[in-house]
Protein backbone atom coordinates (compact mmCIF):
# COMPACT_ATOMS: atom_id res chain seq x y z
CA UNK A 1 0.00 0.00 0.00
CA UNK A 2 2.77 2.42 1.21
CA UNK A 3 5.06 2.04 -2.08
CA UNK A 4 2.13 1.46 -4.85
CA UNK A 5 -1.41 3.15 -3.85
CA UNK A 6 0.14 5.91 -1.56
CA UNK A 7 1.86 7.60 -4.04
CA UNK A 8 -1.35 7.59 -6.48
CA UNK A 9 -3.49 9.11 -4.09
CA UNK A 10 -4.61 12.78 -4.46
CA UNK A 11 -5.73 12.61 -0.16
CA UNK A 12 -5.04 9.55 2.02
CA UNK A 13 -7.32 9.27 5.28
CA UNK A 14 -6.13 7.53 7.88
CA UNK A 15 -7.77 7.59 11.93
CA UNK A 16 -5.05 7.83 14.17
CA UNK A 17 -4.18 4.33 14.61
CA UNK A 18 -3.43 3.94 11.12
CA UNK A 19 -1.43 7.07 10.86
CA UNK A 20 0.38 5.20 13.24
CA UNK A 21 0.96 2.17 11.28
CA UNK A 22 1.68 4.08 8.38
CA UNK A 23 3.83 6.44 9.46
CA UNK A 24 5.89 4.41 12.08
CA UNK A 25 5.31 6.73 15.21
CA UNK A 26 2.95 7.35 18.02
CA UNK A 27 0.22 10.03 17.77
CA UNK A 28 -0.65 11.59 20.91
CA UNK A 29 -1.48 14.83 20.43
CA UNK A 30 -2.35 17.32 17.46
CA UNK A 31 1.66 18.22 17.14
CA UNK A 32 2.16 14.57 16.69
CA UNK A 33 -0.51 13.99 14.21
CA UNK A 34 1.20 16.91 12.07
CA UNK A 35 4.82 15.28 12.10
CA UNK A 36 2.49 12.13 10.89
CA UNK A 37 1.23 13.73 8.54
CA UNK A 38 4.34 14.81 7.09
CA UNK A 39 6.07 11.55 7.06
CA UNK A 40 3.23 10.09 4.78
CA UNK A 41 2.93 13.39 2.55
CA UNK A 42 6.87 12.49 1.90
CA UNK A 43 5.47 9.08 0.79
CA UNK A 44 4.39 10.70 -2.53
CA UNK A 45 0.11 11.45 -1.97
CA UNK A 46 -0.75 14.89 -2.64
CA UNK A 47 -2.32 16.10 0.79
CA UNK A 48 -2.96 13.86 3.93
CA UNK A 49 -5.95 13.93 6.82
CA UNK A 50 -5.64 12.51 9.69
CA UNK A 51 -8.27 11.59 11.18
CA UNK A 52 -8.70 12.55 14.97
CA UNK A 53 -11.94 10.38 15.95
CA UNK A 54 -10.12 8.45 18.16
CA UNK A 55 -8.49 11.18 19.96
CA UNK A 56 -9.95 12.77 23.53
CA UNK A 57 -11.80 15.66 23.56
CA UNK A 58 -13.13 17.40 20.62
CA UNK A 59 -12.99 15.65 17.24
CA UNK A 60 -9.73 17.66 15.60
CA UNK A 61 -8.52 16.57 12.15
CA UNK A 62 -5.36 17.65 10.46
CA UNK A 63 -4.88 18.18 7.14
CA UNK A 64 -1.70 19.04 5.44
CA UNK A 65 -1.32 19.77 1.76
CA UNK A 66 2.93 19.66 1.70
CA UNK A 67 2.60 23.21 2.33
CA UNK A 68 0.23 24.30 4.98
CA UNK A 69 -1.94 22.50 7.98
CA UNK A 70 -5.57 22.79 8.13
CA UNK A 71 -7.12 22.47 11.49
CA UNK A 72 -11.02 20.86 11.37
CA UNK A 73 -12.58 20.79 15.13
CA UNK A 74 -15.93 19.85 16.09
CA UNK A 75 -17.18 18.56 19.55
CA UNK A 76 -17.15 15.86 19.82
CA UNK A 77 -20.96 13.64 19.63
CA UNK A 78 -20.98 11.24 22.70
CA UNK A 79 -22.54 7.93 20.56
CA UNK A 80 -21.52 4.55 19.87
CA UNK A 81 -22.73 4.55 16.48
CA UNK A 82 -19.86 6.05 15.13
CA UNK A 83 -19.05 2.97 12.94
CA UNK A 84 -18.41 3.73 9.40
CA UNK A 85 -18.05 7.98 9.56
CA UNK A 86 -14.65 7.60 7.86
CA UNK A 87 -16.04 6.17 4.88
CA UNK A 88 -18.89 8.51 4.58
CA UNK A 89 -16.20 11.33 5.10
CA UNK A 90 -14.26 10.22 2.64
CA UNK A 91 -16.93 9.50 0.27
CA UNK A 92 -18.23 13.15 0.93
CA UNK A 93 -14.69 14.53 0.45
CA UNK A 94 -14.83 12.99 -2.63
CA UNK A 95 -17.73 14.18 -3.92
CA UNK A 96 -16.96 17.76 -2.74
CA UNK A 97 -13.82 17.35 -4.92
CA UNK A 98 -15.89 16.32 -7.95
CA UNK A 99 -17.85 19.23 -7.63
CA UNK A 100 -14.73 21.60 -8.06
CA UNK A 101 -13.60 22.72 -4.40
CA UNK A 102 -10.70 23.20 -3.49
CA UNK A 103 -9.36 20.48 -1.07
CA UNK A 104 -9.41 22.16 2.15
CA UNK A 105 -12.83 23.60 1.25
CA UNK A 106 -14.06 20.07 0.22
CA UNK A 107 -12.86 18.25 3.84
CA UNK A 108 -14.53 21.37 5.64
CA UNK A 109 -17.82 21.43 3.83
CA UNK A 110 -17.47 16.96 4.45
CA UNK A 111 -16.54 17.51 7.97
CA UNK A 112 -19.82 19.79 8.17
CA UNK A 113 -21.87 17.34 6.30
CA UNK A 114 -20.96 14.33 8.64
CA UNK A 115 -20.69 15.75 11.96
């Protein structure tokens, strides 16, 4: 995945565990997530989110383009059916793209759309 589909990808999505896989480092806090998000950027995609679901406190994603970080907070919603928001944030992101936003614009107006 790391050396074929990375490197294709226009955004790659990972939650914070698999940041963590991917990028060979513990996430603890948003700093960390950044220096993760670097690391896979330098894996050849062309922006990276990281996810921040599975953090504490309010629901904080990171996005970074290879030049600039885009911070996405929303309280978090105390549930248990949070099972398959990544997907339909993806999906959304996606579609925003299709529809000509920019990228930061797009993961804002999916963020929005999900939460």
């Amino acid at each position: 995945m790391i050396k074929v589909i990375v490197p294709l990808a226009t955004l790659v999505t990972p939650n914070i565990p698999e940041a963590e896989e991917i990028s060979g480092m513990t996430i603890s806090n948003i700093g960390d997530m950044k220096v993760a998000a670097i690391k896979i950027h330098e894996m050849g995609c062309q922006s990276v989110l990281i996810k921040g679901g599975h953090a504490r406190g309010d629901a904080t994603d990171i996005l970074y383009d290879g030049h600039k970080f885009y911070h996405f907070t929303t309280s978090r919603i105390q549930t248990k059916n949070t099972h398959g928001t990544g997907c339909t944030l993806s999906s959304a992101i996606a579609s925003n793209l299709a529809l000509g936003y920019a990228m930061a614009d797009a993961v804002k107006l999916a963020k929005d759309y999900v939460t």
